[in-house]
C-alpha atoms as a PDB file:
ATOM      1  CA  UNK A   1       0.000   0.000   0.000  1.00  0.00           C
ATOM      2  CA  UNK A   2       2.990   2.644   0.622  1.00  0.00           C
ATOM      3  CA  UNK A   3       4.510   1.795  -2.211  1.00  0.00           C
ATOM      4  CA  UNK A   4       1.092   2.182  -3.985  1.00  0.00           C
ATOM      5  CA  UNK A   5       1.007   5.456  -2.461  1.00  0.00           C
ATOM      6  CA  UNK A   6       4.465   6.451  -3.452  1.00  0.00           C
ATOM      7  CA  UNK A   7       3.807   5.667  -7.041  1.00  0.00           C
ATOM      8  CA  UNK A   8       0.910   8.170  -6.854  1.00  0.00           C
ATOM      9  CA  UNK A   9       3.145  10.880  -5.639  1.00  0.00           C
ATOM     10  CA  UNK A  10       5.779  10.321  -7.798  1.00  0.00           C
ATOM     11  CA  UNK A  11       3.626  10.342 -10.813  1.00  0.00           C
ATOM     12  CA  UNK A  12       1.270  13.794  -9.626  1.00  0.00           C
ATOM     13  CA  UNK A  13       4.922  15.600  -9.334  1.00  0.00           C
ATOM     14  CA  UNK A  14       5.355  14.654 -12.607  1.00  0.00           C
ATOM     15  CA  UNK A  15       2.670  15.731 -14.054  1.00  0.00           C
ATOM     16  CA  UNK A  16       2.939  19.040 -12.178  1.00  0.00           C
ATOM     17  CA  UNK A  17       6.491  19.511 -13.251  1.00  0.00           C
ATOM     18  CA  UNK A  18       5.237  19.038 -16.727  1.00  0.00           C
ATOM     19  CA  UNK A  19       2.720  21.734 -16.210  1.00  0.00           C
ATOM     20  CA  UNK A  20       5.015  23.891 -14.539  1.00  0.00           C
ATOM     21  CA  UNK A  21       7.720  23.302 -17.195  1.00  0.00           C
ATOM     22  CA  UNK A  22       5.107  23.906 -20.193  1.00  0.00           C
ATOM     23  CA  UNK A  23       6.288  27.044 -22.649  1.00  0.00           C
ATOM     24  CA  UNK A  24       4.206  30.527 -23.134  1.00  0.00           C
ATOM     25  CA  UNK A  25       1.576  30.201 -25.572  1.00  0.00           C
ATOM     26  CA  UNK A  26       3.173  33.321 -27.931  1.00  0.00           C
ATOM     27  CA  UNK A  27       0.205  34.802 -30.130  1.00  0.00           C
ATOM     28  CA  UNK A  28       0.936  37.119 -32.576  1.00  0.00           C
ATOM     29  CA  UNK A  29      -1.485  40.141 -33.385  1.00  0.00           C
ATOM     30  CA  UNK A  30      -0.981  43.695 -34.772  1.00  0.00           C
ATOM     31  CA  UNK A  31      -2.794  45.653 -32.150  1.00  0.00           C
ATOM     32  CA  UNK A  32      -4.330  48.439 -34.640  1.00  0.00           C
ATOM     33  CA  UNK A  33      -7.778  47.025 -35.426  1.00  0.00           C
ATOM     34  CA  UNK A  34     -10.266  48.048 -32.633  1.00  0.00           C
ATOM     35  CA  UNK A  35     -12.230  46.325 -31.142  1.00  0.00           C
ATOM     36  CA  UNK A  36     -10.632  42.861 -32.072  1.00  0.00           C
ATOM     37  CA  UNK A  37      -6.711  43.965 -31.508  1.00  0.00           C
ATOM     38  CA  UNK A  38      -6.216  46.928 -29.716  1.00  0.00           C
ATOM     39  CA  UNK A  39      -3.930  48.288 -26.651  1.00  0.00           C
ATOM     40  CA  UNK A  40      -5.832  49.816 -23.549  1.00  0.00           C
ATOM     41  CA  UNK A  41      -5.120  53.445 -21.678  1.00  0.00           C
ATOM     42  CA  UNK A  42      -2.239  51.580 -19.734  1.00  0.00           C
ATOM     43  CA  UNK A  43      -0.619  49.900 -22.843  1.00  0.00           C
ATOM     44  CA  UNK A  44      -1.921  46.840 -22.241  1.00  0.00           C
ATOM     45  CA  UNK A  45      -3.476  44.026 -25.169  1.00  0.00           C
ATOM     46  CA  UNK A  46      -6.918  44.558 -25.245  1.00  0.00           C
ATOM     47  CA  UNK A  47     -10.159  43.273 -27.765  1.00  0.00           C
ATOM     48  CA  UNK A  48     -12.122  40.600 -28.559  1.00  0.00           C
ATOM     49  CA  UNK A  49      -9.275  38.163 -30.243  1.00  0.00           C
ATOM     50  CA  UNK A  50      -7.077  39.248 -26.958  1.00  0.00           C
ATOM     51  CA  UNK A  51     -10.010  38.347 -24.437  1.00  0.00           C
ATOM     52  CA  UNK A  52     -10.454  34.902 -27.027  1.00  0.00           C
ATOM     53  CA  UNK A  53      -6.359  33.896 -27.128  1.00  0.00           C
ATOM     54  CA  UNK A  54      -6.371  34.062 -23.036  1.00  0.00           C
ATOM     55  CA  UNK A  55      -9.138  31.659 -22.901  1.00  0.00           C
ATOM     56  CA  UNK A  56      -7.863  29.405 -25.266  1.00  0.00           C
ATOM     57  CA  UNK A  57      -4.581  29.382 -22.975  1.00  0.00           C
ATOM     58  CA  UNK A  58      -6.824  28.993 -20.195  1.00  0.00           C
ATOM     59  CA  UNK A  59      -7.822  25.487 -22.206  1.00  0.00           C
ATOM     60  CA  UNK A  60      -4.751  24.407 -23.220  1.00  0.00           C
ATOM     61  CA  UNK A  61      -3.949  25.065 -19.559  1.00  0.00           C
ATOM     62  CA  UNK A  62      -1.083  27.169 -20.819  1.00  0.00           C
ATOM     63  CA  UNK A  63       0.110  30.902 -20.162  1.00  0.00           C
ATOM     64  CA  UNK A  64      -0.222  33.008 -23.471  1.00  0.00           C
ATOM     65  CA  UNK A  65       1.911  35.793 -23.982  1.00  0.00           C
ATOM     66  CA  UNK A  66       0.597  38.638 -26.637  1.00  0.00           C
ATOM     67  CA  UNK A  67       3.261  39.379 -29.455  1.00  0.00           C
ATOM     68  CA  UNK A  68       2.314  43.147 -30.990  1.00  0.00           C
ATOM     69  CA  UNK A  69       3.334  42.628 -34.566  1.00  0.00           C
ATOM     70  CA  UNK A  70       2.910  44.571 -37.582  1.00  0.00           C
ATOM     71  CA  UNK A  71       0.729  43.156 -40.093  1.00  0.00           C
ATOM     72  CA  UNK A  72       3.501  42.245 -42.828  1.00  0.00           C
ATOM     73  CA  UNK A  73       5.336  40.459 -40.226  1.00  0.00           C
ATOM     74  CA  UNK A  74       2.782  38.440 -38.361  1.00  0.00           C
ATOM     75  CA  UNK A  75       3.092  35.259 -41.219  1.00  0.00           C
ATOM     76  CA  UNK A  76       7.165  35.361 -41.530  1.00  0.00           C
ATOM     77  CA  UNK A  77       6.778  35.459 -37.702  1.00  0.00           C
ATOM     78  CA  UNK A  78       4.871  32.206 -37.595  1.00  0.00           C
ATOM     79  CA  UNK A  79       7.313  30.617 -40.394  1.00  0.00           C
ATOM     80  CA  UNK A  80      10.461  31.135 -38.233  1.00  0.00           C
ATOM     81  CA  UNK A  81       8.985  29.822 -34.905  1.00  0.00           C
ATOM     82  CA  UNK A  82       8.887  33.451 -32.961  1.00  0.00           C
ATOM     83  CA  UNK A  83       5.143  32.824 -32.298  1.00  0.00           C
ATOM     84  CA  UNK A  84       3.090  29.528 -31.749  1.00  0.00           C
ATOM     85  CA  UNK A  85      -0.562  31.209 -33.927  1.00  0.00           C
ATOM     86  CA  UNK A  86      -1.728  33.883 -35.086  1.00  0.00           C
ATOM     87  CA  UNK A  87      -5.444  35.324 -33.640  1.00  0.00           C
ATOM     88  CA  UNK A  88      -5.218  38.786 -35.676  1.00  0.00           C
ATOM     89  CA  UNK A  89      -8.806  38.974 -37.870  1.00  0.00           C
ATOM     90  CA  UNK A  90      -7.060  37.394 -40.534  1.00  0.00           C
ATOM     91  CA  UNK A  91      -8.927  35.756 -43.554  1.00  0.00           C
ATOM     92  CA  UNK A  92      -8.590  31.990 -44.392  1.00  0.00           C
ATOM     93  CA  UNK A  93      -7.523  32.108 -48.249  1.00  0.00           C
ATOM     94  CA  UNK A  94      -6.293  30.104 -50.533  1.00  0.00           C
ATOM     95  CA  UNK A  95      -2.950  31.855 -50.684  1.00  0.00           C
ATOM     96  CA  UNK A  96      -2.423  31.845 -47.267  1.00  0.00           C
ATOM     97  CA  UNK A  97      -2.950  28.086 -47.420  1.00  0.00           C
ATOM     98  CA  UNK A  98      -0.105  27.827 -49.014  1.00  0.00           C
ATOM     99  CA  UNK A  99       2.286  28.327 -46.269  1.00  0.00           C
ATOM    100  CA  UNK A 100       0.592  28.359 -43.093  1.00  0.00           C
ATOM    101  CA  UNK A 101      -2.283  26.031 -41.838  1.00  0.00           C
ATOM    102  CA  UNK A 102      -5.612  27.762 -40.290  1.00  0.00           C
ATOM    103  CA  UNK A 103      -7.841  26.650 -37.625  1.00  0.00           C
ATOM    104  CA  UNK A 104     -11.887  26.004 -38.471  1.00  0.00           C
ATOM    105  CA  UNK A 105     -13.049  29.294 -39.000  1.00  0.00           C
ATOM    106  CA  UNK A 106     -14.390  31.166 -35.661  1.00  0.00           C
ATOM    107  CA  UNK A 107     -15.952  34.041 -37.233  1.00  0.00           C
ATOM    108  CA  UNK A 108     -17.035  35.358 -40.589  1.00  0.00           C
ATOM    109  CA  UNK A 109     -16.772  38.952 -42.839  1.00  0.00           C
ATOM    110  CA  UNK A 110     -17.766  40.372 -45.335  1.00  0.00           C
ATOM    111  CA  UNK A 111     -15.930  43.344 -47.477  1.00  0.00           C
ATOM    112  CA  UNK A 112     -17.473  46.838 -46.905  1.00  0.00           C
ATOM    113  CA  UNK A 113     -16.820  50.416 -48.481  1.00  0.00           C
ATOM    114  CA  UNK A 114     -15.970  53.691 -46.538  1.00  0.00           C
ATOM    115  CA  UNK A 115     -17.115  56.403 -49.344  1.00  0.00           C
ATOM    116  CA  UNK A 116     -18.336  60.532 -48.588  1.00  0.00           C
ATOM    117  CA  UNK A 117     -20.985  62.435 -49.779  1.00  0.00           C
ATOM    118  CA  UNK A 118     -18.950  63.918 -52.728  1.00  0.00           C
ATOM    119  CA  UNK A 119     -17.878  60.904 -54.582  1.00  0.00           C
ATOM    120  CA  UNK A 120     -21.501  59.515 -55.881  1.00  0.00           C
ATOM    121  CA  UNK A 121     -20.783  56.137 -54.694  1.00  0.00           C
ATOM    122  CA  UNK A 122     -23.877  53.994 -54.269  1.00  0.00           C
ATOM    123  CA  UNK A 123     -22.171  50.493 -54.837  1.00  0.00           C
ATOM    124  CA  UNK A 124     -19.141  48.786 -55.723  1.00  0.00           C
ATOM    125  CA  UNK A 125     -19.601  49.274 -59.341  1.00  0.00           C
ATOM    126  CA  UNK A 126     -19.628  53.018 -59.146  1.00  0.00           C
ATOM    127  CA  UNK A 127     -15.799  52.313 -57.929  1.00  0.00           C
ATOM    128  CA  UNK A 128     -14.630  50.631 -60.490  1.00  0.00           C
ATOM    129  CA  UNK A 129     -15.023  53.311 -62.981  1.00  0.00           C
ATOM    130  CA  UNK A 130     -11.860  55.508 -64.792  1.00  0.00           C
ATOM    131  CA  UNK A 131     -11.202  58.037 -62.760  1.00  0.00           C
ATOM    132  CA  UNK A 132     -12.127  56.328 -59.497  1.00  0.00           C
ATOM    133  CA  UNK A 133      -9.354  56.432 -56.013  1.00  0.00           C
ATOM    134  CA  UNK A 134      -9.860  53.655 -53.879  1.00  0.00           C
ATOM    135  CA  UNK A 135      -7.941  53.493 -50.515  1.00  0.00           C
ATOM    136  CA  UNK A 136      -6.736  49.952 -49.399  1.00  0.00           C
ATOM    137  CA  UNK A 137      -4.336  48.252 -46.748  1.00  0.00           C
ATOM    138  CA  UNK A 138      -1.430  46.812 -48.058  1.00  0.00           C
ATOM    139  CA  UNK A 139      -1.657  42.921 -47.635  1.00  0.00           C
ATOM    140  CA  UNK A 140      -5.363  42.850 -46.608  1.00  0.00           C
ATOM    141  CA  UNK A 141      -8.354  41.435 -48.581  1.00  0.00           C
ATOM    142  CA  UNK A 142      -9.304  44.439 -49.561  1.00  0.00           C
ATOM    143  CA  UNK A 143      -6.431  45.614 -50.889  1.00  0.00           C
ATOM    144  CA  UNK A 144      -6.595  41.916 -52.749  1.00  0.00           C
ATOM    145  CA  UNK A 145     -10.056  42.415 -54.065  1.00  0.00           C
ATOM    146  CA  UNK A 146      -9.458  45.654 -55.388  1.00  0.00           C
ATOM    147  CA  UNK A 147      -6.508  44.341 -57.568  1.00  0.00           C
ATOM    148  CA  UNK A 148      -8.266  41.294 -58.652  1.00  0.00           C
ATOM    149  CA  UNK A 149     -12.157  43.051 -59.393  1.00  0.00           C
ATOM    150  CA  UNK A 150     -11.613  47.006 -59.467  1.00  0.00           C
ATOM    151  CA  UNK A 151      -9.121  47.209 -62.364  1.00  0.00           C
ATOM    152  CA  UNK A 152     -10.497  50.565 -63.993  1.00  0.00           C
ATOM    153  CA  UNK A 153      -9.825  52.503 -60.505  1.00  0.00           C
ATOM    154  CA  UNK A 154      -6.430  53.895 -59.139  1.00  0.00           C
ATOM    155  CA  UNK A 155      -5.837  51.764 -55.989  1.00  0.00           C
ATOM    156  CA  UNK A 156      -3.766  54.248 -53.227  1.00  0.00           C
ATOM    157  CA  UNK A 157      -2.276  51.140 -50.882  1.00  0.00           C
ATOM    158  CA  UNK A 158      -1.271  52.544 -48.054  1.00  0.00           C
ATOM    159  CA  UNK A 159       0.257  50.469 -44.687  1.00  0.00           C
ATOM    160  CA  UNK A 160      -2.202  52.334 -41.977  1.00  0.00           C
ATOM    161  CA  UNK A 161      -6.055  52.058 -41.997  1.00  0.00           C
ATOM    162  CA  UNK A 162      -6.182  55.496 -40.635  1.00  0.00           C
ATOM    163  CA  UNK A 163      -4.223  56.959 -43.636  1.00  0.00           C
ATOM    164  CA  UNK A 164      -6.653  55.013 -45.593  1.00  0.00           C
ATOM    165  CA  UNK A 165      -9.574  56.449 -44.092  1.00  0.00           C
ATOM    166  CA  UNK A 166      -8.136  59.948 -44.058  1.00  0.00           C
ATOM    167  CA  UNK A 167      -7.796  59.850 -48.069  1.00  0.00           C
ATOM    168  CA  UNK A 168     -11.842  58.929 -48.182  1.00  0.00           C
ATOM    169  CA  UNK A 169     -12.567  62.073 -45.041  1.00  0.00           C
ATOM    170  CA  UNK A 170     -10.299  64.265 -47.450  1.00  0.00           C
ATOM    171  CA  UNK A 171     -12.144  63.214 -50.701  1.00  0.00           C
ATOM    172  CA  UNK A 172      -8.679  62.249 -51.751  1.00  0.00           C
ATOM    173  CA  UNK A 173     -10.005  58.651 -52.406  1.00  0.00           C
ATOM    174  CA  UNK A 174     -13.786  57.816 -53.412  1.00  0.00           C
ATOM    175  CA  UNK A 175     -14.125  54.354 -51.370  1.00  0.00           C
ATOM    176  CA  UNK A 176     -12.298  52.502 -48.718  1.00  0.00           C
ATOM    177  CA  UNK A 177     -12.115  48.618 -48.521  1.00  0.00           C
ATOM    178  CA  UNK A 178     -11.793  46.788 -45.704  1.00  0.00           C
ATOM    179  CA  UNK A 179     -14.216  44.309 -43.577  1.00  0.00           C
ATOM    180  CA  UNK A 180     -17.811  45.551 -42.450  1.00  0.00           C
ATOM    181  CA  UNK A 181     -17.022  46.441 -38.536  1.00  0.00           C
ATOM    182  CA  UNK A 182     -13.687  48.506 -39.264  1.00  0.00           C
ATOM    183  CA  UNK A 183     -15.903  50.361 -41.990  1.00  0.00           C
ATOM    184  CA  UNK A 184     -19.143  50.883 -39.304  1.00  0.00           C
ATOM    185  CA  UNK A 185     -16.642  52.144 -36.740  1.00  0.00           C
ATOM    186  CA  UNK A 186     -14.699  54.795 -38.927  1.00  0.00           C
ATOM    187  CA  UNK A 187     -18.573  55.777 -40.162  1.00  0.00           C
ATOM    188  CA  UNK A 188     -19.350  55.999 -36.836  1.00  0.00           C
ATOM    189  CA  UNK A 189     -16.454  58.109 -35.554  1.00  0.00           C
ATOM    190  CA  UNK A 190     -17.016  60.285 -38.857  1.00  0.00           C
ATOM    191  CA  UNK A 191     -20.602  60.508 -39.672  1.00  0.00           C
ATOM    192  CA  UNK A 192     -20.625  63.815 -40.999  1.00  0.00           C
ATOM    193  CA  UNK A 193     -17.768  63.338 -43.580  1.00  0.00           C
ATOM    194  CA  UNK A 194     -18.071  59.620 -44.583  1.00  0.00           C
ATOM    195  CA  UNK A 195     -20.991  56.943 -45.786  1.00  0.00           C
ATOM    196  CA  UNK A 196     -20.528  53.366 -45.020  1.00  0.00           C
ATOM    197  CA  UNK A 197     -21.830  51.556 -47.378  1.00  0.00           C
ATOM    198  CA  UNK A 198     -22.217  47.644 -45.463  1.00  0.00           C
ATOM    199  CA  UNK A 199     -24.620  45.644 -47.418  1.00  0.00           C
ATOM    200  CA  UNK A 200     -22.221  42.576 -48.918  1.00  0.00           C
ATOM    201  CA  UNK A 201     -21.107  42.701 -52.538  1.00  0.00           C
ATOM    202  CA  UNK A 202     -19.089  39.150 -52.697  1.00  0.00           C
ATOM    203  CA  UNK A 203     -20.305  36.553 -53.506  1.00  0.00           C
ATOM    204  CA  UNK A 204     -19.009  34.261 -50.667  1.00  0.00           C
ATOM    205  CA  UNK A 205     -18.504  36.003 -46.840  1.00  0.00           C
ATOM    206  CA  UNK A 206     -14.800  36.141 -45.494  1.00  0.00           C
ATOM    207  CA  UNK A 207     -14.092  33.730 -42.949  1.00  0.00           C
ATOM    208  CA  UNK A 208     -11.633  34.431 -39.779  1.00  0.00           C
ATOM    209  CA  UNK A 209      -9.566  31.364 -38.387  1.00  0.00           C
ATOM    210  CA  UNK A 210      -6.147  31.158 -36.098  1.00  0.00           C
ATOM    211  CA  UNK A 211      -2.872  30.796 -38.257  1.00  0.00           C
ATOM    212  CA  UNK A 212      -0.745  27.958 -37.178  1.00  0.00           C
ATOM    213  CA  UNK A 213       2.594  27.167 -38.551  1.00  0.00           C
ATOM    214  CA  UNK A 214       2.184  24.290 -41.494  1.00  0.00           C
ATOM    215  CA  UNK A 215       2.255  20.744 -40.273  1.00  0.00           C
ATOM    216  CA  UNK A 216       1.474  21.662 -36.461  1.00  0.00           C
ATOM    217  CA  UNK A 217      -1.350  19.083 -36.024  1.00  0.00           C
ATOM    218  CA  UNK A 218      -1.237  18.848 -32.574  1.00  0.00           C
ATOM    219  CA  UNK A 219      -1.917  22.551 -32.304  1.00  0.00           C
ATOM    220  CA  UNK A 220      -4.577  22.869 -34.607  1.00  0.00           C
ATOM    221  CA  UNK A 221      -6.042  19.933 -33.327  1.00  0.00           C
ATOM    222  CA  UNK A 222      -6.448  21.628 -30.278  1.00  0.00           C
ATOM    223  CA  UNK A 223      -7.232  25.101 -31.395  1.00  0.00           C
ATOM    224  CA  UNK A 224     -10.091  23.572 -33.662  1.00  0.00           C
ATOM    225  CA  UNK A 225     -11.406  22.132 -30.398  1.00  0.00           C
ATOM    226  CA  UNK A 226     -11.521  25.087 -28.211  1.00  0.00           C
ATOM    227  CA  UNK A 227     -13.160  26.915 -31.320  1.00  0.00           C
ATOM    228  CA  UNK A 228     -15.732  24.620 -31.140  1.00  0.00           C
ATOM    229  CA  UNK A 229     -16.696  24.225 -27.223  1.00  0.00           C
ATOM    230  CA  UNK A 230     -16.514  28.048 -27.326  1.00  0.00           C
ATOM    231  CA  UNK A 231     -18.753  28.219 -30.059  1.00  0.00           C
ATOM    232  CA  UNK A 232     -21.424  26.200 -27.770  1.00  0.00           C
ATOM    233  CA  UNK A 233     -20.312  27.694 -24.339  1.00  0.00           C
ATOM    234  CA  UNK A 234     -21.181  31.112 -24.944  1.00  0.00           C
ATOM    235  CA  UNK A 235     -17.649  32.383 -25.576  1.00  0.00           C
ATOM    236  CA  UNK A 236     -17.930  33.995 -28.392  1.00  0.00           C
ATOM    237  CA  UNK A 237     -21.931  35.476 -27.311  1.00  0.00           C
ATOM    238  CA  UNK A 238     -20.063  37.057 -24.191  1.00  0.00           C
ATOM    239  CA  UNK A 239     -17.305  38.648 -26.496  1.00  0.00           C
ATOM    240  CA  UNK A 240     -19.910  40.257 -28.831  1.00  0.00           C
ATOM    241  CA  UNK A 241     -21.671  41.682 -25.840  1.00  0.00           C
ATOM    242  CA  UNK A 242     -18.607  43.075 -24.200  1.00  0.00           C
ATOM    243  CA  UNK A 243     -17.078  44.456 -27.506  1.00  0.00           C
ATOM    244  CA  UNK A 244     -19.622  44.402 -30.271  1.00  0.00           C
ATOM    245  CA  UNK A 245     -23.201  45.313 -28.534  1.00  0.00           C
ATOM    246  CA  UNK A 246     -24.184  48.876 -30.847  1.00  0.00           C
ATOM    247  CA  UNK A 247     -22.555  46.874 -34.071  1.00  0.00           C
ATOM    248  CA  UNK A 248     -24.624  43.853 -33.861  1.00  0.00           C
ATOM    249  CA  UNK A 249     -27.736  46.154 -33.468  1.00  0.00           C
ATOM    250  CA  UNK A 250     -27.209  47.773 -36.479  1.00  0.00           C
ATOM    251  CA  UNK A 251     -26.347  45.085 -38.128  1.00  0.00           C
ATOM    252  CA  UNK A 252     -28.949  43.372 -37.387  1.00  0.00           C
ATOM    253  CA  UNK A 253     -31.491  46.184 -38.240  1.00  0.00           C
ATOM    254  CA  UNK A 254     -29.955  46.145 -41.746  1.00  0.00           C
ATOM    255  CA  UNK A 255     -30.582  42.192 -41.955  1.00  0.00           C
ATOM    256  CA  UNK A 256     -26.630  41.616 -42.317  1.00  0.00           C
ATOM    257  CA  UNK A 257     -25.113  38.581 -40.732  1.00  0.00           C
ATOM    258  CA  UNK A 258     -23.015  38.937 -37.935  1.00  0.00           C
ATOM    259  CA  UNK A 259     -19.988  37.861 -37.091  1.00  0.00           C
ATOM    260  CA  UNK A 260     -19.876  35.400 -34.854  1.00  0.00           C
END
């Protein structure tokens, strides 16, 4: 029986040096996109894919440290092992795919345009016209739809949303793209100089998953399952009413999907 008893001990230390012994969980995120990645009055990670990678550390049993990365670097950072994932509103695409693995998709987007009173735009066809300035973020969907679909505009790429958004306030540019929330909140912060125009003009929505670095099954295997208990616990409910309460209204009023 002691030596039954011994065993015990010896393998609960274990287990509890293991825990003790187990690395950071490092997630990358380029704290610029409000209220999904953003930094609070004391400096500190804040938003709703902050608030999500703490609970999926809280899972995996694991402590997660926040990496603040600018958005060109957050996929070379995943390639050379300086973070574990990336939670940073990115878009699953088939590009992407290429390189880096994604988790099931937690939330979903669609493409939206930032356009003022001046420019007569009533839909994405009155951007792609000669003549036409559309403001994009380098790297971002937007900035990839607009090369792929808007060829008869002038694209002005730019590596700051806010410069972005400045060119439309300005009437520099006639349209902004970017994803529906980011476009409500600039109308929102500039309703007297901007229109957002949020009604989807793809034909399939965006959908948002967590990078992981290719081949890292045991990762995504567990990343896929947190997704998917916090899809059912109420997670990802409790997010939207802590971040996302006035955005879900309206977009619910207009009859557009949400995103989670």
């Amino acid at each position: 029986m002691k030596k039954l008893f011994v065993q015990i001990m010896a393998f609960l230390f274990l287990i509890g040096s293991a825990n003790a012994t187990e690395k950071p969980l490092i997630v990358g995120m380029e704290l610029q996109y409000p209220p999904f990645e953003m930094s609070d009055v004391n400096g500190n990670p804040s938003g709703v894919s902050v608030d999500l990678a703490y609970a999926l550390g809280k899972y995996l049993n694991r402590e997660v440290k926040i990496e603040n990365i600018a958005w060109d670097g957050l996929i070379p950072s995943l390639k050379t092992n300086k973070i574990d994932l990336i939670i940073s509103s990115m878009t699953i695409t088939e590009e992407r795919k290429k390189t880096i693995d994604f988790s099931i998709p937690y939330a979903q987007s669609n493409l939206a345009i930032l356009t003022n009173p001046s420019s007569g735009v009533k839909s994405i066809n009155d951007l792609n016209q000669k003549g036409k300035k559309i403001a994009v973020k380098k790297g971002t969907t937007g900035h990839i739809y607009a090369n792929a679909h808007l060829k008869n505009a002038e694209l002005l790429v730019f590596d700051k949303e806010n410069a972005a958004v400045l060119e439309v306030i300005q009437k520099k540019a006639d349209g902004f793209l970017y994803d529906q929330l980011t476009i409500y909140k600039n109308w929102n912060n500039h309703k007297d100089t901007t229109i957002a125009l949020l009604k989807p003009f793809q034909k399939n929505p965006e959908y948002w998953g967590a990078a992981i670095k290719k081949g890292n099954n045991e990762l995504k295997t567990k990343v896929d399952a947190f997704i998917t208990q916090a899809k059912s616990d109420g997670t990802f409910d409790a997010l939207s009413k802590k971040y996302l309460t006035e955005a879900r209204a309206t977009f619910d009023a207009l009859g557009i999907p949400f995103f989670f």
